[in-house]
C-alpha atoms as a PDB file:
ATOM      1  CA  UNK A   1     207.782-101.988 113.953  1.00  0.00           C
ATOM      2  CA  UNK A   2     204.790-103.569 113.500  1.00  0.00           C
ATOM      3  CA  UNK A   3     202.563-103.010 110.484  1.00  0.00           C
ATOM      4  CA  UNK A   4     199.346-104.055 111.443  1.00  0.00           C
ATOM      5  CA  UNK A   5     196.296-102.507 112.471  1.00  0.00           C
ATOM      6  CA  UNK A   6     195.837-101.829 108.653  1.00  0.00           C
ATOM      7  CA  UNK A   7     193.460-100.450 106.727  1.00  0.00           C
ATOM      8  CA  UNK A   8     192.251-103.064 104.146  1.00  0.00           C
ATOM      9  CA  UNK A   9     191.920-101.103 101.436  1.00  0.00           C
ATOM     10  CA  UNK A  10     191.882-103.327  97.712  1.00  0.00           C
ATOM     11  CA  UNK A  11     193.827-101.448  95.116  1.00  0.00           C
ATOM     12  CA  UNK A  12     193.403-102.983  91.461  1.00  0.00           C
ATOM     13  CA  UNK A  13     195.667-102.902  88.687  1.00  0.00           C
ATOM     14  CA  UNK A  14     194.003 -99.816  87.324  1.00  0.00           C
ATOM     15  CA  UNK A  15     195.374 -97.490  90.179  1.00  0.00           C
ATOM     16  CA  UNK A  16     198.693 -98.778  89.789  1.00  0.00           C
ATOM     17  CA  UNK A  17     200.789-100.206  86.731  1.00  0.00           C
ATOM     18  CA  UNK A  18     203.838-101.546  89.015  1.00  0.00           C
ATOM     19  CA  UNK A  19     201.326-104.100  91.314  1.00  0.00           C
ATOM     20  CA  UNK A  20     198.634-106.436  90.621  1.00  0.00           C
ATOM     21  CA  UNK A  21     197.520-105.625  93.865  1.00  0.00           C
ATOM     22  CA  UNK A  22     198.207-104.137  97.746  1.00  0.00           C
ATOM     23  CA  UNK A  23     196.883-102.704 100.783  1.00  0.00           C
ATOM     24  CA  UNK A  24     197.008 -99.336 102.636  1.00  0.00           C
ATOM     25  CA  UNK A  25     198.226 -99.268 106.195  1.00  0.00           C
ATOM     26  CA  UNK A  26     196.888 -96.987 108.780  1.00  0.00           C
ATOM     27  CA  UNK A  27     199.815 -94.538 108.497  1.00  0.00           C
ATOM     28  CA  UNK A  28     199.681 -95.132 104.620  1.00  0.00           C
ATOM     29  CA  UNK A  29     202.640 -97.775 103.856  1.00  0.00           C
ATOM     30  CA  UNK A  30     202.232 -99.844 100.969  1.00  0.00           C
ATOM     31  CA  UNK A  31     201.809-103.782 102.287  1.00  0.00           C
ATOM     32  CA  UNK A  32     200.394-107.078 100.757  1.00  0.00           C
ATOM     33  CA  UNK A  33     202.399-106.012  97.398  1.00  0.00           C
ATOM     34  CA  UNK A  34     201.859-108.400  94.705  1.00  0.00           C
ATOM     35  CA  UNK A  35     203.803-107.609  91.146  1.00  0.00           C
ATOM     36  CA  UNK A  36     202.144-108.295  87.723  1.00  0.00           C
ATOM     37  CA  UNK A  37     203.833-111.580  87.635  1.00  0.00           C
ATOM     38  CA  UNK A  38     201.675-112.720  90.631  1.00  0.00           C
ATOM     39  CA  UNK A  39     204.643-112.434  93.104  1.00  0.00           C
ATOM     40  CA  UNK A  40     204.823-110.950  96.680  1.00  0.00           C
ATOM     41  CA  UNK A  41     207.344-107.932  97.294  1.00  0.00           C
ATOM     42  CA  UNK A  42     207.921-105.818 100.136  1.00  0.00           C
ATOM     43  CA  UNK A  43     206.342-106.215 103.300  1.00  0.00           C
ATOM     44  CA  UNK A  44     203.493-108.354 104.123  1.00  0.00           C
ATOM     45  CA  UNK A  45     201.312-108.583 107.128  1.00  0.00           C
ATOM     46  CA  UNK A  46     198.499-111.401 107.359  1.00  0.00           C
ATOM     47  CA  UNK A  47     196.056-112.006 110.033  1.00  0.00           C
ATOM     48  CA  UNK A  48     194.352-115.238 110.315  1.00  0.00           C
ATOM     49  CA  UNK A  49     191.788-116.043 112.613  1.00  0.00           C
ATOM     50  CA  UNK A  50     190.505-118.634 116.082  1.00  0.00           C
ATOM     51  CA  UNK A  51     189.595-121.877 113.649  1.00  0.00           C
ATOM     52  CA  UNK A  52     188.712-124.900 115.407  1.00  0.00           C
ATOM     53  CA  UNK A  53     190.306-125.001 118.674  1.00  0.00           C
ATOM     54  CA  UNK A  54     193.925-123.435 116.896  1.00  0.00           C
ATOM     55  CA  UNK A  55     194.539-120.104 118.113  1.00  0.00           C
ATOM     56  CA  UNK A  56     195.178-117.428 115.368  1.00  0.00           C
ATOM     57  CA  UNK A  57     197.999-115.392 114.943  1.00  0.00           C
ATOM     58  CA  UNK A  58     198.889-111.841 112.863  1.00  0.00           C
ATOM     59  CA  UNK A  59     202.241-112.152 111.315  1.00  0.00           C
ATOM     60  CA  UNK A  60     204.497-109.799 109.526  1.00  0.00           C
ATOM     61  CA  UNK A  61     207.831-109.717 107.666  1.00  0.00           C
ATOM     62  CA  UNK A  62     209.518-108.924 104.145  1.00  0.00           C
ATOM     63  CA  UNK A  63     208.938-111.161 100.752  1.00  0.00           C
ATOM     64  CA  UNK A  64     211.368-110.503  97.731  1.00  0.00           C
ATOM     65  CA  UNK A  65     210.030-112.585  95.096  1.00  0.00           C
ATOM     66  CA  UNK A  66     207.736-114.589  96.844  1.00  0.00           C
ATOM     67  CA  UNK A  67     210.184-115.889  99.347  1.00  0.00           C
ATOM     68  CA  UNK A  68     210.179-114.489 103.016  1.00  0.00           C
ATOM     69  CA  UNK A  69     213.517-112.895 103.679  1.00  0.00           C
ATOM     70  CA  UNK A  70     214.795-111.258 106.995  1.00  0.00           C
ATOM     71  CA  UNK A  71     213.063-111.681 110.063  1.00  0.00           C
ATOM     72  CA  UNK A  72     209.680-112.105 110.416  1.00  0.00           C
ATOM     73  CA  UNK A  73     207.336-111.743 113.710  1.00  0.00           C
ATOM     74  CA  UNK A  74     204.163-113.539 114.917  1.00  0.00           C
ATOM     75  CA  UNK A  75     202.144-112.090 117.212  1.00  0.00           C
ATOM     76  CA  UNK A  76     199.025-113.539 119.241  1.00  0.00           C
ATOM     77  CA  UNK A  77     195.244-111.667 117.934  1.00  0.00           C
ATOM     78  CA  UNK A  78     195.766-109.523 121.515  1.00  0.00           C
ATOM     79  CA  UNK A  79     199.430-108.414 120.383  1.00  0.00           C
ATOM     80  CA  UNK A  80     202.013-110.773 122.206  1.00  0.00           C
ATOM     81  CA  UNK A  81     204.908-111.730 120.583  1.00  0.00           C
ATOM     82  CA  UNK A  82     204.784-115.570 119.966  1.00  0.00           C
ATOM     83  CA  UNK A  83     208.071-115.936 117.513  1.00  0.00           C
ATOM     84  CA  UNK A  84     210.579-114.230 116.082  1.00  0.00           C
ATOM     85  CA  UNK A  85     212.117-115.997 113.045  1.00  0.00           C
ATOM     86  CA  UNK A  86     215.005-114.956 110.418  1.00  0.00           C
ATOM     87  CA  UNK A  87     214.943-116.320 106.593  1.00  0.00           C
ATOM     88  CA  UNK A  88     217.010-116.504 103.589  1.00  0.00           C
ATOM     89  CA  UNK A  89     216.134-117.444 100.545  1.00  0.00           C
ATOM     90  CA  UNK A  90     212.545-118.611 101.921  1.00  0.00           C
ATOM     91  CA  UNK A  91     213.900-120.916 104.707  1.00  0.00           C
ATOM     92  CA  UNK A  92     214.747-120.196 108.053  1.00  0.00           C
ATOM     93  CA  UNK A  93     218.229-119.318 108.649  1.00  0.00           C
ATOM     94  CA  UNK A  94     219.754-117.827 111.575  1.00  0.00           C
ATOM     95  CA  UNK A  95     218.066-117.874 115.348  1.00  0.00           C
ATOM     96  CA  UNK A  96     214.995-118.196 115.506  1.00  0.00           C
ATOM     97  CA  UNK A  97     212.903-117.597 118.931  1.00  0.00           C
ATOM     98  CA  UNK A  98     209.106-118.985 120.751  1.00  0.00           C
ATOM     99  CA  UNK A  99     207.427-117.742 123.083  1.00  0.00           C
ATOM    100  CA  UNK A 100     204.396-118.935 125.054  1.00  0.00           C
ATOM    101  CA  UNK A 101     200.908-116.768 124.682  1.00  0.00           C
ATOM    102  CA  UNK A 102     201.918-114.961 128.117  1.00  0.00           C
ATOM    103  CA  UNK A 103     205.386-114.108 126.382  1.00  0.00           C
ATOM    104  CA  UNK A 104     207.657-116.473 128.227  1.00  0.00           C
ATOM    105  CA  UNK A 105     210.365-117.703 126.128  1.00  0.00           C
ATOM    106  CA  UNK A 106     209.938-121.443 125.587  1.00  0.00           C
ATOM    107  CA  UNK A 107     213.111-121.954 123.054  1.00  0.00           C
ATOM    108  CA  UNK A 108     215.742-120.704 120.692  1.00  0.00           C
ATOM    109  CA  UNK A 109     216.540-122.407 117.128  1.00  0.00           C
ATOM    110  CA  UNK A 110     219.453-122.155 115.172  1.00  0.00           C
ATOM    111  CA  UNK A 111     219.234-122.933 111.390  1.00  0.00           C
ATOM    112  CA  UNK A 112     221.444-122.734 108.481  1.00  0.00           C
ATOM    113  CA  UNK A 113     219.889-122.030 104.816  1.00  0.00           C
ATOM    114  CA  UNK A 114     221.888-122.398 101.475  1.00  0.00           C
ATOM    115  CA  UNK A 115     221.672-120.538  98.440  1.00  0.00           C
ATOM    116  CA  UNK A 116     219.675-122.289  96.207  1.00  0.00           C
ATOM    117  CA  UNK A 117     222.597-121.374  93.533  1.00  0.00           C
ATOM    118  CA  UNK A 118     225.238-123.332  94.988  1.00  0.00           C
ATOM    119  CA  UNK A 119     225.074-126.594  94.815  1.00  0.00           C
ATOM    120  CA  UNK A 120     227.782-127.405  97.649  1.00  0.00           C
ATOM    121  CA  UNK A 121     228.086-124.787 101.046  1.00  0.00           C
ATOM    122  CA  UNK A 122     231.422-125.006 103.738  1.00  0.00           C
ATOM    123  CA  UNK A 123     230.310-124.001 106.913  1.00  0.00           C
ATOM    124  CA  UNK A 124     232.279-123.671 110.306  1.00  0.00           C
ATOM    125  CA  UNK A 125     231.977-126.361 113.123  1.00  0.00           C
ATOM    126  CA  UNK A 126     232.127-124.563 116.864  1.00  0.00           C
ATOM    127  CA  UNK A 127     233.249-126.176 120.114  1.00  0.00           C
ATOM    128  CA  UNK A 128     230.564-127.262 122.093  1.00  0.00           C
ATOM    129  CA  UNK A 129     232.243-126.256 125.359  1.00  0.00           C
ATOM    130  CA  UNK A 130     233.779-122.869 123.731  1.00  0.00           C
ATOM    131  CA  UNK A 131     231.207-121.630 120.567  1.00  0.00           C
ATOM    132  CA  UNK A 132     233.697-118.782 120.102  1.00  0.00           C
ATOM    133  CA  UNK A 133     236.120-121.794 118.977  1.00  0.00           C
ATOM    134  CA  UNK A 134     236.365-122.999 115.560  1.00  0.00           C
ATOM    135  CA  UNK A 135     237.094-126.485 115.816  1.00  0.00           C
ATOM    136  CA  UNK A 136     236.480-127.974 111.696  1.00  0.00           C
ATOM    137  CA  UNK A 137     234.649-126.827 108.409  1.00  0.00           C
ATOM    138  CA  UNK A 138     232.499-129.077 107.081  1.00  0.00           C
ATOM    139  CA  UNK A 139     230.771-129.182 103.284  1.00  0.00           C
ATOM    140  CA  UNK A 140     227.397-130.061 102.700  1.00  0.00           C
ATOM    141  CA  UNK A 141     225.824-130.874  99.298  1.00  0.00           C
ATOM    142  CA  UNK A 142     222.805-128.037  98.913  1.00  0.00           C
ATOM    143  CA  UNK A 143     218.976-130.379  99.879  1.00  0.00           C
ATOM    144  CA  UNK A 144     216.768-127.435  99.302  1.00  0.00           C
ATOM    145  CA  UNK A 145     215.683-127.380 102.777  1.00  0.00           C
ATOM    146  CA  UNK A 146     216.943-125.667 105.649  1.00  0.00           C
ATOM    147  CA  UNK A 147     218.772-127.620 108.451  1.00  0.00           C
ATOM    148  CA  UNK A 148     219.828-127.411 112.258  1.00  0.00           C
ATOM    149  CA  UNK A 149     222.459-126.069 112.634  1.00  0.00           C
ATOM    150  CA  UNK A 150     224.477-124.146 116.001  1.00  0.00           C
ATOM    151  CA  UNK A 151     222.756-124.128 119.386  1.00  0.00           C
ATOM    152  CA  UNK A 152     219.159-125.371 120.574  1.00  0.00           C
ATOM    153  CA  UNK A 153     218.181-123.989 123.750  1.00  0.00           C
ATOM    154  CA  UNK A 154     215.166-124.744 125.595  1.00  0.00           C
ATOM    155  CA  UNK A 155     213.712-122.572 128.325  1.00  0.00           C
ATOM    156  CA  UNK A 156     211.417-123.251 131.514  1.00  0.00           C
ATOM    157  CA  UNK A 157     208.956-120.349 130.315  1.00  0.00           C
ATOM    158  CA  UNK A 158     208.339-119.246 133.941  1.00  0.00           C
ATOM    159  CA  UNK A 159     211.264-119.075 135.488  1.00  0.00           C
ATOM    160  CA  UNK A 160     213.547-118.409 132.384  1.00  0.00           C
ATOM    161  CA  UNK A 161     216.076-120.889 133.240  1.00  0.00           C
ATOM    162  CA  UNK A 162     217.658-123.416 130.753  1.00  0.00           C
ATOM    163  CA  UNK A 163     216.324-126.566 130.718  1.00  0.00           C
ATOM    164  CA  UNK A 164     218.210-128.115 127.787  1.00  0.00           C
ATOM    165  CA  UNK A 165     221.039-127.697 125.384  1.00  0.00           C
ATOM    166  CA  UNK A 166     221.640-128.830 121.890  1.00  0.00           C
ATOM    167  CA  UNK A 167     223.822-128.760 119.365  1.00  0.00           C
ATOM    168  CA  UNK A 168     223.981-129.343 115.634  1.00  0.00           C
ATOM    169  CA  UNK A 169     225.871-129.920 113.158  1.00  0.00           C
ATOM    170  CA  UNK A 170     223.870-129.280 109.678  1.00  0.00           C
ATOM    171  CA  UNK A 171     220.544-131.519 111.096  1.00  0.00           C
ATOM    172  CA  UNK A 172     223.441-134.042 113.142  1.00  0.00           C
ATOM    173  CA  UNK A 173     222.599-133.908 116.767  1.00  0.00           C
ATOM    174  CA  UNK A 174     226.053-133.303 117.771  1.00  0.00           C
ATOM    175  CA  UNK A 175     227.661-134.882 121.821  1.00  0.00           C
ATOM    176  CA  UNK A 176     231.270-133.941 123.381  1.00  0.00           C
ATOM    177  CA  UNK A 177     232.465-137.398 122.406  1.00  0.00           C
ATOM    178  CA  UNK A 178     230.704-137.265 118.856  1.00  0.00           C
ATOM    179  CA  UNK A 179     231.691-132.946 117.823  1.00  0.00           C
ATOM    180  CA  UNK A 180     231.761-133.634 114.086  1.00  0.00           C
ATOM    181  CA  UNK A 181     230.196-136.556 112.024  1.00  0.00           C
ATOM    182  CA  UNK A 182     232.218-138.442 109.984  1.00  0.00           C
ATOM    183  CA  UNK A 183     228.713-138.609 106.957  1.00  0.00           C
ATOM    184  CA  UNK A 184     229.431-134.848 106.945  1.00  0.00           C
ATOM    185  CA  UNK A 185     232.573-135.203 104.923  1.00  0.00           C
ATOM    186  CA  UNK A 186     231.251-135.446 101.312  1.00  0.00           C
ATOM    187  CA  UNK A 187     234.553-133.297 100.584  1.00  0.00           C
ATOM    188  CA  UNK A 188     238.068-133.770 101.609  1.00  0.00           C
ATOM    189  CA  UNK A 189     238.321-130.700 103.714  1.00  0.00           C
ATOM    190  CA  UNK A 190     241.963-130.586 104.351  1.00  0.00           C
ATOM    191  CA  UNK A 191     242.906-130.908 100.426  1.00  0.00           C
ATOM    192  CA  UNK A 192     239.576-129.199  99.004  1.00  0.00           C
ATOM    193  CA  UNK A 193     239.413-131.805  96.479  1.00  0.00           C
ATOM    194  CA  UNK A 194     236.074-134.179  96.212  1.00  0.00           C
ATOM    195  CA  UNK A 195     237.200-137.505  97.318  1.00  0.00           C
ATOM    196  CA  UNK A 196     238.467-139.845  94.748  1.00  0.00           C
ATOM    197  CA  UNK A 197     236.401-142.993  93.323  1.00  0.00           C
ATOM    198  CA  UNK A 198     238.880-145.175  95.342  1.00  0.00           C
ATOM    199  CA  UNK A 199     238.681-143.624  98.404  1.00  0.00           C
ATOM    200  CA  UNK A 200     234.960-143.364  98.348  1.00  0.00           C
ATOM    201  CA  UNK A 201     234.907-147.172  97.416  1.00  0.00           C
ATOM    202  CA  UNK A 202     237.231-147.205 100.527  1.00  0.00           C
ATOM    203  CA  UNK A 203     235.140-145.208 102.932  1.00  0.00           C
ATOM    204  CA  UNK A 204     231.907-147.559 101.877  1.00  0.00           C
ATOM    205  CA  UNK A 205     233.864-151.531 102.975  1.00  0.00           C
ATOM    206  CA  UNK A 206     232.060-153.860 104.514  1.00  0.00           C
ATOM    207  CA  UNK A 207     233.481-154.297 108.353  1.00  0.00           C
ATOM    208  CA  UNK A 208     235.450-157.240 109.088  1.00  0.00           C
ATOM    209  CA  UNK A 209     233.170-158.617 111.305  1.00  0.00           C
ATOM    210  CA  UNK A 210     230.569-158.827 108.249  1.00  0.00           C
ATOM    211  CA  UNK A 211     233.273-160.249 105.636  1.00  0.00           C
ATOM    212  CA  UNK A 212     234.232-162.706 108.104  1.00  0.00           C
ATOM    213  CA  UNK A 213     230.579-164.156 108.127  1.00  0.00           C
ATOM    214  CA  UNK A 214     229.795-163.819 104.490  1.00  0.00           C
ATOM    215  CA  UNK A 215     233.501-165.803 103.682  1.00  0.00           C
ATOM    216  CA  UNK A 216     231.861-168.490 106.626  1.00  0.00           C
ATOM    217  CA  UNK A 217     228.737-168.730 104.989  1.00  0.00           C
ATOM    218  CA  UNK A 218     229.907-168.885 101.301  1.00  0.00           C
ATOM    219  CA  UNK A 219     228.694-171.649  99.197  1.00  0.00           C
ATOM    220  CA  UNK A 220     225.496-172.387 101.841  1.00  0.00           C
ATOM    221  CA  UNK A 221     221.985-171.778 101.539  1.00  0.00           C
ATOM    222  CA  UNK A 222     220.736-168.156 101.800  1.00  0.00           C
ATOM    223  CA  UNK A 223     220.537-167.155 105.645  1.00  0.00           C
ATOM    224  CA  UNK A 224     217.814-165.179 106.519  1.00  0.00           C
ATOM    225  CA  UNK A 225     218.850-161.792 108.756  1.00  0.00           C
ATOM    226  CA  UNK A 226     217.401-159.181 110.144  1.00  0.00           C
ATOM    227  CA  UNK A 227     217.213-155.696 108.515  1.00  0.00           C
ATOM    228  CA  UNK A 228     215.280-153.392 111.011  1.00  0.00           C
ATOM    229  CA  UNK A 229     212.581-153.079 109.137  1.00  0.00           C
ATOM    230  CA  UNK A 230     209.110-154.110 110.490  1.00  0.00           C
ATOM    231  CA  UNK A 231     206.287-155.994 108.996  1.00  0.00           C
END
């Protein structure tokens, strides 16, 4: 339901003890709440206007303590539905959805936030061919940030046919002959148990190939190599 056309009516803290400040929709809702701690609650709706060549936008959606939470909608100044996005915690999480100014959809995200309590998160690992099929669970150590995560689709906006598919695995661009990254394993999954120091000392060798030239070159003056990096 959309919240906008409101009227923008200022309330101060005199005509209300519970909010520093808020508006007055048209059929009377309470938006733009802002508590005494400075913080935004409730649902929001902001307008911002045409500025140099970008094209403004009206958006709307739910804050709980000054984080957006739940899905929030952008529309275009004449009232076409340009995204759809879900949050948690402030960051997306979920599917989100774009659409072009005519309101052809362009693509669909999928994103995973994590509680910024946790410090670790498991989350499930889907067949590409088969997303009904759970195939591994992976843990993650908690970034702050959200991250890809499930199935990209992008969209010819005209003809609403798929143009491309893509699949993540918590920000790892994920193939059939690559389903589950092997950096994605901070945690023994199987056991549940971190890793121990050995194994993690294990996991981190050299290859052959590189010990082999290092025990070659022992003893001889430093050999210059390549490390990607450009000057």
């Amino acid at each position: 339901m959309r919240f906008l056309p409101v009227l923008l009516l200022f309330i101060s803290v005199s005509a209300s003890a519970q909010w520093k400040s808020y508006i007055i929709g048209r059929n009377g809702d309470t938006l733009n709440r802002v508590d005494l701690k400075g913080k935004k609650q409730g649902p929001w709706s902001v307008r911002v206007e045409d500025l140099r060549g970008e094209r403004g936008y009206e958006e709307e959606g739910i804050y709980e303590n000054d984080l957006k939470t739940g899905t929030w909608k952008k529309f275009s100044l004449e009232g076409v539905k340009i995204a759809e996005e879900n949050y948690s915690w402030g960051k997306l999480n979920g599917r989100s959805m774009y659409f072009t100014y005519n309101g052809g959809l362009m693509r669909e995200e999928s994103w995973r936030a994590i509680d910024p309590k946790n410090q670790y998160d498991t989350v499930p690992v889907y067949d590409i061919k088969d997303p009904t099929k759970e195939i591994d669970r992976v843990v993650v150590k908690n970034e702050g940030v959200a991250l890809k995560h499930g199935k990209w689709v992008f969209y010819d906006p005209r003809e609403g046919t798929i143009e491309e598919t893509q699949h993540y695995v918590m920000n790892k661009l994920q193939t059939d002959e690559d389903l589950v990254d092997e950096d994605l394993r901070p945690i023994d999954i199987s056991s549940n148990k971190a890793k121990s120091d050995t194994s993690a000392r294990k996991s981190l060798q050299k290859p052959q190939a590189i010990l082999d030239y290092e025990k070659k070159n022992s003893g001889k003056k430093k050999i210059k190599a390549r490390d990607g990096q450009t000057y």
